[in-house]
PDB file of N, CA and C in Angstrom:
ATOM      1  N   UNK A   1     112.854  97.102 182.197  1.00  0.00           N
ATOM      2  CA  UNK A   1     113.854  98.158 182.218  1.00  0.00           C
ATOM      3  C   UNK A   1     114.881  97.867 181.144  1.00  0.00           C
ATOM      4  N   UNK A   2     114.872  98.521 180.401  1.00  0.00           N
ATOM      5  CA  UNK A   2     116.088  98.702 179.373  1.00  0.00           C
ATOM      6  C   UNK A   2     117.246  99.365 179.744  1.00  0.00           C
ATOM      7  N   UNK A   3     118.241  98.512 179.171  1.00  0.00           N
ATOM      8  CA  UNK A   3     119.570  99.084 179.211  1.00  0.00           C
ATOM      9  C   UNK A   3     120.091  99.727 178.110  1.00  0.00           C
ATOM     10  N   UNK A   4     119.944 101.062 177.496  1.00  0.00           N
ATOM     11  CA  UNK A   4     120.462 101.834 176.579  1.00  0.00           C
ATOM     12  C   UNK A   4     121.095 102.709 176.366  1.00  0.00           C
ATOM     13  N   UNK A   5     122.117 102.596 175.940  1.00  0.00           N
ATOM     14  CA  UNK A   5     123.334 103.746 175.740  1.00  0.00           C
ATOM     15  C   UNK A   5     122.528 104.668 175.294  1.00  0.00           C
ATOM     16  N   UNK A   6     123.090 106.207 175.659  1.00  0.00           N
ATOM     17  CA  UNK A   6     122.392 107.322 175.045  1.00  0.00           C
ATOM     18  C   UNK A   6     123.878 108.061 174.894  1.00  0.00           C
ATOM     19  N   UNK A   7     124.208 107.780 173.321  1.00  0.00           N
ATOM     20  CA  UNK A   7     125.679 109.056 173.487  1.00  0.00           C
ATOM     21  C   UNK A   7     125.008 110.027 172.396  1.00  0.00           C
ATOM     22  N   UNK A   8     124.281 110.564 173.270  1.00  0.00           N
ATOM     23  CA  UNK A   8     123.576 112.051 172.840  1.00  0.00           C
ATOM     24  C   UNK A   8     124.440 113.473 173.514  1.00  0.00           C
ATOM     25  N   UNK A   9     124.970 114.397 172.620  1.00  0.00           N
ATOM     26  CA  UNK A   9     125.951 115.719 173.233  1.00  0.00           C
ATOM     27  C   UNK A   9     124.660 116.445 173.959  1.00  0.00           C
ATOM     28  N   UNK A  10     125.035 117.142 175.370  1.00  0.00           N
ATOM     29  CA  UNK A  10     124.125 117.516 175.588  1.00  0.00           C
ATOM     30  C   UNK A  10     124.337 118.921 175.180  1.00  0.00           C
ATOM     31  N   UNK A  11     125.125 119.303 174.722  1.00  0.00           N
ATOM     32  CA  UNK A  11     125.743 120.949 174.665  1.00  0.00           C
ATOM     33  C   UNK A  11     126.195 121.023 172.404  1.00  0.00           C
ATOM     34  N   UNK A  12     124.981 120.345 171.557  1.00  0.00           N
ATOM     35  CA  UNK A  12     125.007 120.212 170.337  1.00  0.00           C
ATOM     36  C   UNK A  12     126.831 121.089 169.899  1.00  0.00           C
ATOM     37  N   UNK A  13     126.885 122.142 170.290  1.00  0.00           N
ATOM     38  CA  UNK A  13     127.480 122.942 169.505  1.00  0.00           C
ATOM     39  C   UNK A  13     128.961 122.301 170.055  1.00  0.00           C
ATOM     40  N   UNK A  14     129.077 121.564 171.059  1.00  0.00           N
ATOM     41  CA  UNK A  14     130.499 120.643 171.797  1.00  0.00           C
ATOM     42  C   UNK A  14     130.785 119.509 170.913  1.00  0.00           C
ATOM     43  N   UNK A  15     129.503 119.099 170.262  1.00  0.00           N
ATOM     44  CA  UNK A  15     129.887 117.985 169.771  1.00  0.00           C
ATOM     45  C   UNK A  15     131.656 117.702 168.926  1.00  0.00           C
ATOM     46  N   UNK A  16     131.660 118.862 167.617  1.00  0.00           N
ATOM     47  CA  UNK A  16     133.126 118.663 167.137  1.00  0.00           C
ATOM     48  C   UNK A  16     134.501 118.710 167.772  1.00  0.00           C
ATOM     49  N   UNK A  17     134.217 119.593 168.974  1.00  0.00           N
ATOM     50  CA  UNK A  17     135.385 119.645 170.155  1.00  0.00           C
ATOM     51  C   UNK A  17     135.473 118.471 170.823  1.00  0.00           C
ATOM     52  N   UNK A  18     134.613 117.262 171.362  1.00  0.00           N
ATOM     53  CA  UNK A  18     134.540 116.580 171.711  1.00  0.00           C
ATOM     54  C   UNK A  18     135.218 115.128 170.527  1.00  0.00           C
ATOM     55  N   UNK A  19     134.565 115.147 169.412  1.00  0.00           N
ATOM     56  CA  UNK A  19     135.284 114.423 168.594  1.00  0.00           C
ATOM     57  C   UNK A  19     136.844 114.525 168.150  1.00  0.00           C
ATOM     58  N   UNK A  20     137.100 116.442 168.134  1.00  0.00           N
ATOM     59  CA  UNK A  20     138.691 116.571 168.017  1.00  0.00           C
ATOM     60  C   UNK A  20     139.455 116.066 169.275  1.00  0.00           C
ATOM     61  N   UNK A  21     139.169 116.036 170.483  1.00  0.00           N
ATOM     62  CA  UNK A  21     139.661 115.588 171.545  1.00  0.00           C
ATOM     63  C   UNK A  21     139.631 113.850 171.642  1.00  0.00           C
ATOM     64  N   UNK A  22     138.716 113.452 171.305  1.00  0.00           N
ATOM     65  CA  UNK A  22     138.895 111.960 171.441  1.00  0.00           C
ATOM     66  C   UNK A  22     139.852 111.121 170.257  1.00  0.00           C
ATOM     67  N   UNK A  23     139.952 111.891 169.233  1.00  0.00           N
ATOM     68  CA  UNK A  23     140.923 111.700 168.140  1.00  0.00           C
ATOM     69  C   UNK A  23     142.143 112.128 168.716  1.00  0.00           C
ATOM     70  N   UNK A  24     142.334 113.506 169.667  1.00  0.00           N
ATOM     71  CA  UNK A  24     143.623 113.612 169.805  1.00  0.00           C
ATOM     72  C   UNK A  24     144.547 112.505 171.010  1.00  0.00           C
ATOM     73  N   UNK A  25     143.618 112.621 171.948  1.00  0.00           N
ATOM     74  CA  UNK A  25     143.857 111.313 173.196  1.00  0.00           C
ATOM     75  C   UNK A  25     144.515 109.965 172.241  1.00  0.00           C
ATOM     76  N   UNK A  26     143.533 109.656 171.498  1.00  0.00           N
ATOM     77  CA  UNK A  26     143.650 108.070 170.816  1.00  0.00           C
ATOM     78  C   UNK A  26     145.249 108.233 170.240  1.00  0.00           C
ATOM     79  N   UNK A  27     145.787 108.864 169.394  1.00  0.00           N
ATOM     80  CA  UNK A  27     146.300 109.713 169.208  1.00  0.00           C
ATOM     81  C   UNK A  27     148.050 109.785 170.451  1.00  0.00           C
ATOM     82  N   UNK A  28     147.728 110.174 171.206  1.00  0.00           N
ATOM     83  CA  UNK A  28     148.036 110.307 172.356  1.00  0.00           C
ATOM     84  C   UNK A  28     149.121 108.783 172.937  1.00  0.00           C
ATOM     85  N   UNK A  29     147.787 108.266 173.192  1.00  0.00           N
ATOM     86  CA  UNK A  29     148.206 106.627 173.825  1.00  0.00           C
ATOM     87  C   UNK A  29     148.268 105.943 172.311  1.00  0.00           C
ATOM     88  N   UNK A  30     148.591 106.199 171.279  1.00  0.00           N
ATOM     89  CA  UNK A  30     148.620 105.071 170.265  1.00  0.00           C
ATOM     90  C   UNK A  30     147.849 104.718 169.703  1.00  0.00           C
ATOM     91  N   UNK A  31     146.728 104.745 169.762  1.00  0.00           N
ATOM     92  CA  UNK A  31     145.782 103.507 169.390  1.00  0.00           C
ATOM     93  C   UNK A  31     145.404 104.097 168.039  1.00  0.00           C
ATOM     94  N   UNK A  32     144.912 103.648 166.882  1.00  0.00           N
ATOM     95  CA  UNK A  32     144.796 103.934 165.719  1.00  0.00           C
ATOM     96  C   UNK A  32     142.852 104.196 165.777  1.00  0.00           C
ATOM     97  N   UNK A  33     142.828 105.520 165.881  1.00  0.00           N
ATOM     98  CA  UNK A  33     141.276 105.501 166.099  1.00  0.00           C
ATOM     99  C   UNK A  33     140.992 106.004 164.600  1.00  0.00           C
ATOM    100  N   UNK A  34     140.268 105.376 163.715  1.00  0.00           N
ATOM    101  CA  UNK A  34     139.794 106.327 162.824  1.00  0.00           C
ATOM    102  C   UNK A  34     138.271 106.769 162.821  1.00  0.00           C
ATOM    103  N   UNK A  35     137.900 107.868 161.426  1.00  0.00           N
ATOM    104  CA  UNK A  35     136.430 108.233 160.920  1.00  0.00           C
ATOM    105  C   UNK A  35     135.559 106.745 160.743  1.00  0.00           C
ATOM    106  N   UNK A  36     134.761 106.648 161.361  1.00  0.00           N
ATOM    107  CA  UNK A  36     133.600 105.430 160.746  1.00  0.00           C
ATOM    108  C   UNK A  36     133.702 104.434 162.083  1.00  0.00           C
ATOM    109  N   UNK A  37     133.854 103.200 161.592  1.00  0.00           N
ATOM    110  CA  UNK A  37     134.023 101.802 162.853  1.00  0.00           C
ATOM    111  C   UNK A  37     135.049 101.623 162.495  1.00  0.00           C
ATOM    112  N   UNK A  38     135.472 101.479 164.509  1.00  0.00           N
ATOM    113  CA  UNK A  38     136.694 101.348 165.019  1.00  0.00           C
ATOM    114  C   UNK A  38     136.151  99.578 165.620  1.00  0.00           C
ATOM    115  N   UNK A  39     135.506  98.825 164.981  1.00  0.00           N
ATOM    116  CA  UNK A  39     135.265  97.698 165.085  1.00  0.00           C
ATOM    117  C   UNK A  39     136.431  96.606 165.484  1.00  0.00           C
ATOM    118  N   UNK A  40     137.371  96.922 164.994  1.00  0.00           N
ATOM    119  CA  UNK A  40     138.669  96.048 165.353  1.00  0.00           C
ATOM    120  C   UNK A  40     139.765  96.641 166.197  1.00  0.00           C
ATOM    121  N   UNK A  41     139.029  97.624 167.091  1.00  0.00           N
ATOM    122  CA  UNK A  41     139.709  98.015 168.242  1.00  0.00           C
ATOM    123  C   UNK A  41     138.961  97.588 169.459  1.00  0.00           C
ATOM    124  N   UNK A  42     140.007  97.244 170.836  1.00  0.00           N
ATOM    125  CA  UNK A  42     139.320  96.440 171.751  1.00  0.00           C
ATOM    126  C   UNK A  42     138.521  96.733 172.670  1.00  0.00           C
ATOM    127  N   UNK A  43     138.238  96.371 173.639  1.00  0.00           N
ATOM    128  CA  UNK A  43     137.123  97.318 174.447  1.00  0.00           C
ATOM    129  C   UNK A  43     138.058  98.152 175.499  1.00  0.00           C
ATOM    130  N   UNK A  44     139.027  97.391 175.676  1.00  0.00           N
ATOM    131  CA  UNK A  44     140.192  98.081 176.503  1.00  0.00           C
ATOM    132  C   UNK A  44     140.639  99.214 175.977  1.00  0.00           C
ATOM    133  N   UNK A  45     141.328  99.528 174.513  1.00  0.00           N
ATOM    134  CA  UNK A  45     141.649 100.472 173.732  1.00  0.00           C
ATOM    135  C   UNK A  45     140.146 101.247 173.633  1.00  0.00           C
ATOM    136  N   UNK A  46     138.961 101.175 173.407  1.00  0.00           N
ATOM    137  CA  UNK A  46     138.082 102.474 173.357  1.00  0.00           C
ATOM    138  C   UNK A  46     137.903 102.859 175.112  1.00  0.00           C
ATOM    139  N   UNK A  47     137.980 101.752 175.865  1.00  0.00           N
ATOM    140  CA  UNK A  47     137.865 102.484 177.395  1.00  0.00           C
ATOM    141  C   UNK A  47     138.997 103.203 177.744  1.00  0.00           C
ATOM    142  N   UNK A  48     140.120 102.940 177.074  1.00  0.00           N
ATOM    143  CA  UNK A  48     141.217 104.003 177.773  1.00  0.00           C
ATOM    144  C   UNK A  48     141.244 105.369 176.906  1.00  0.00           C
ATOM    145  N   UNK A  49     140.251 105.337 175.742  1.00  0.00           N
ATOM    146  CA  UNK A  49     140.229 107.351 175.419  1.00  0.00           C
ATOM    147  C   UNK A  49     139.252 107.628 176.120  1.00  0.00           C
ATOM    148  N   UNK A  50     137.969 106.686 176.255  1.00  0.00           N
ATOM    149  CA  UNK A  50     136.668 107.231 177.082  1.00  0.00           C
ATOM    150  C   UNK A  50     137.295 108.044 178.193  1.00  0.00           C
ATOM    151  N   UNK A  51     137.975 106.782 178.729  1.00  0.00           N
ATOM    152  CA  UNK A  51     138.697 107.331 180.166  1.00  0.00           C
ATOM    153  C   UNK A  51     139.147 108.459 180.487  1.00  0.00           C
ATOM    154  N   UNK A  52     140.451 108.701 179.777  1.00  0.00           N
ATOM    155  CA  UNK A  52     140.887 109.456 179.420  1.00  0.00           C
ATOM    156  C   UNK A  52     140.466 110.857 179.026  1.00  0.00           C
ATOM    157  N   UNK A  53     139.458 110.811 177.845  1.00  0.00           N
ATOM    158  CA  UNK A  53     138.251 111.718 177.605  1.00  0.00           C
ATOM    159  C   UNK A  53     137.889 112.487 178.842  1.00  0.00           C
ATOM    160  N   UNK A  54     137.170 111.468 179.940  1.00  0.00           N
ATOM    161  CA  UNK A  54     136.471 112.568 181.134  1.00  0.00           C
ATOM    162  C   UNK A  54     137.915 112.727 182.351  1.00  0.00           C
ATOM    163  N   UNK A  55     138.482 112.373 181.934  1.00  0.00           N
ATOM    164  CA  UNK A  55     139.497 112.520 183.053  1.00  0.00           C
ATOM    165  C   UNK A  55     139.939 114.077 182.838  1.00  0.00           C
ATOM    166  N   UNK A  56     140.266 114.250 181.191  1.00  0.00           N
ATOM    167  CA  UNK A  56     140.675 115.857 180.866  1.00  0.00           C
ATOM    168  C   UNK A  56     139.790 116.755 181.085  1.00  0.00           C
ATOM    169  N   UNK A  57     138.040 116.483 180.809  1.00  0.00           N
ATOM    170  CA  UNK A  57     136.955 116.975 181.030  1.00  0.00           C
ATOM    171  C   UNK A  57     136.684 117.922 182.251  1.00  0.00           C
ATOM    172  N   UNK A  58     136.827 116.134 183.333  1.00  0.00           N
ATOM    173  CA  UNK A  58     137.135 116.960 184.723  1.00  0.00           C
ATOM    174  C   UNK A  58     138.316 117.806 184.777  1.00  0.00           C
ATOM    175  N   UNK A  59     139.435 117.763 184.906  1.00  0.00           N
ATOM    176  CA  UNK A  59     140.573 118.594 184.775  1.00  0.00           C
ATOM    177  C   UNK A  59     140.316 120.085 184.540  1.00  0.00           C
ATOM    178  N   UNK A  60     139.498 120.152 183.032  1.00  0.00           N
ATOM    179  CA  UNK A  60     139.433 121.522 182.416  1.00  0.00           C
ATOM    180  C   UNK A  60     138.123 122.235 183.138  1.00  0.00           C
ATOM    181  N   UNK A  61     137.204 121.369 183.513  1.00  0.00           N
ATOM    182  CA  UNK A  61     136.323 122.436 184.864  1.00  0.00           C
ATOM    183  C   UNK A  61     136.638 122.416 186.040  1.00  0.00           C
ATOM    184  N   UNK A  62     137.614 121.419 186.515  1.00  0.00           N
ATOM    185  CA  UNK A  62     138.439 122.142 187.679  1.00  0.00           C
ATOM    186  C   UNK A  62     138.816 123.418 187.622  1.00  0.00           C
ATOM    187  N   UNK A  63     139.738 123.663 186.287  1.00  0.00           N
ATOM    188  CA  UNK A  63     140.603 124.712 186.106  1.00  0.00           C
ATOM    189  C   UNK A  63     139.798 125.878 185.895  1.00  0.00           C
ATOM    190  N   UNK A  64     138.402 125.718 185.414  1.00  0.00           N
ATOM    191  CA  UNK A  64     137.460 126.439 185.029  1.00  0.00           C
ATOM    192  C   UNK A  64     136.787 127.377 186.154  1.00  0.00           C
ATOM    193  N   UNK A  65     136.591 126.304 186.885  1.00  0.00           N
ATOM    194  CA  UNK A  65     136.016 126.733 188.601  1.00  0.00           C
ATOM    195  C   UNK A  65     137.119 127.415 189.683  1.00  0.00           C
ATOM    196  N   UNK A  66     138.278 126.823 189.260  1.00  0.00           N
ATOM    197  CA  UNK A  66     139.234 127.505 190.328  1.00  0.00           C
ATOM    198  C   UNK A  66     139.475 128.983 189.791  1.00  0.00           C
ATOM    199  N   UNK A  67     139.508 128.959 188.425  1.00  0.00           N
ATOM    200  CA  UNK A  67     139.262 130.456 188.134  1.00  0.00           C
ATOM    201  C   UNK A  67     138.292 131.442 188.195  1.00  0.00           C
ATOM    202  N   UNK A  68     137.171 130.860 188.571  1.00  0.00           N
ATOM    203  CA  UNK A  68     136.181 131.107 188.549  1.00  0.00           C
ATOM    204  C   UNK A  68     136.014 131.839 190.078  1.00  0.00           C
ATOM    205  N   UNK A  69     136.415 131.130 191.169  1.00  0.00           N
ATOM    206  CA  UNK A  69     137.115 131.105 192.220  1.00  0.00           C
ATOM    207  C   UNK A  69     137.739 132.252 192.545  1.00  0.00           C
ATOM    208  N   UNK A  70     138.481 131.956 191.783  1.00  0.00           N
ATOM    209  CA  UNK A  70     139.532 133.339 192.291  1.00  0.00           C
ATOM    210  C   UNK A  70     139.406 134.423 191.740  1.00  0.00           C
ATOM    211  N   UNK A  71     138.348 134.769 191.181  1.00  0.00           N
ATOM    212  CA  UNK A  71     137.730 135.962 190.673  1.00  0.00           C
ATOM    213  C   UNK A  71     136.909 136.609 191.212  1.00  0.00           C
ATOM    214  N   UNK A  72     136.544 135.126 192.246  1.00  0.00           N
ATOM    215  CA  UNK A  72     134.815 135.784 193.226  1.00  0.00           C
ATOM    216  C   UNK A  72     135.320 136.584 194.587  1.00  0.00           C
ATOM    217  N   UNK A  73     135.136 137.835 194.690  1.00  0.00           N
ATOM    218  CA  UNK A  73     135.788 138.513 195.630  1.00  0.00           C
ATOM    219  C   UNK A  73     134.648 138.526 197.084  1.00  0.00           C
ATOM    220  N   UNK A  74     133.177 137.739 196.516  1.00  0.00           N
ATOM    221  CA  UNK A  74     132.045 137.757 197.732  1.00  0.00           C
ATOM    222  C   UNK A  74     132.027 136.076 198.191  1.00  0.00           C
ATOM    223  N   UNK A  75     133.396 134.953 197.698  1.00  0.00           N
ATOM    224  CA  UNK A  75     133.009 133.331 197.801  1.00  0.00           C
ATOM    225  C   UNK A  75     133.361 133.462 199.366  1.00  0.00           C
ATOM    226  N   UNK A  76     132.436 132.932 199.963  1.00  0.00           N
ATOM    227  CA  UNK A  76     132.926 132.369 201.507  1.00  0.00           C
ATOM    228  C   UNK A  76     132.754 130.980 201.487  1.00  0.00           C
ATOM    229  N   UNK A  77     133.083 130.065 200.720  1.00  0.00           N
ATOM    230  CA  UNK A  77     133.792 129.285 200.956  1.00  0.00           C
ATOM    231  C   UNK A  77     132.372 128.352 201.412  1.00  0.00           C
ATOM    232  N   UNK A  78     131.256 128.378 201.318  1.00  0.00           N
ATOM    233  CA  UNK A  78     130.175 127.729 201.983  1.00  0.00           C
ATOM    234  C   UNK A  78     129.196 127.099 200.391  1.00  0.00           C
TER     235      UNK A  78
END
């Protein structure tokens, strides 16, 4: 069994939204993320945009679904 990262976009056309967002987070908390290797940044500093990253992710399909939600005039709630 192999252990292999797969940071494959599954949604191709997300990919640049996804890169403008992880630049803006880094950004955000400080950390000096640039284009190419971020080799001399720590594992702590790339786990707190990862983090960060799906934390807004979730957030924005919360917000996505609750609107989604409150649009559905047939949701019972099941």
């Amino acid at each position: 069994m192999s252990s292999q990262n797969n940071h494959q976009v599954t949604v191709p056309e997300a990919k640049q939204a996804l890169n403008n967002m992880k630049f803006e987070i880094a950004r955000e908390l400080g950390i000096n993320l640039k284009q190419g290797d971020n080799g001399d940044l720590s594992a702590r500093e790339n786990g707190y945009v990862g983090g960060y990253m799906v934390k807004r992710l979730i957030q924005q399909a919360e917000q996505q679904m609750a609107g989604q939600m409150g649009n559905t005039s047939n949701y019972t709630g099941q």
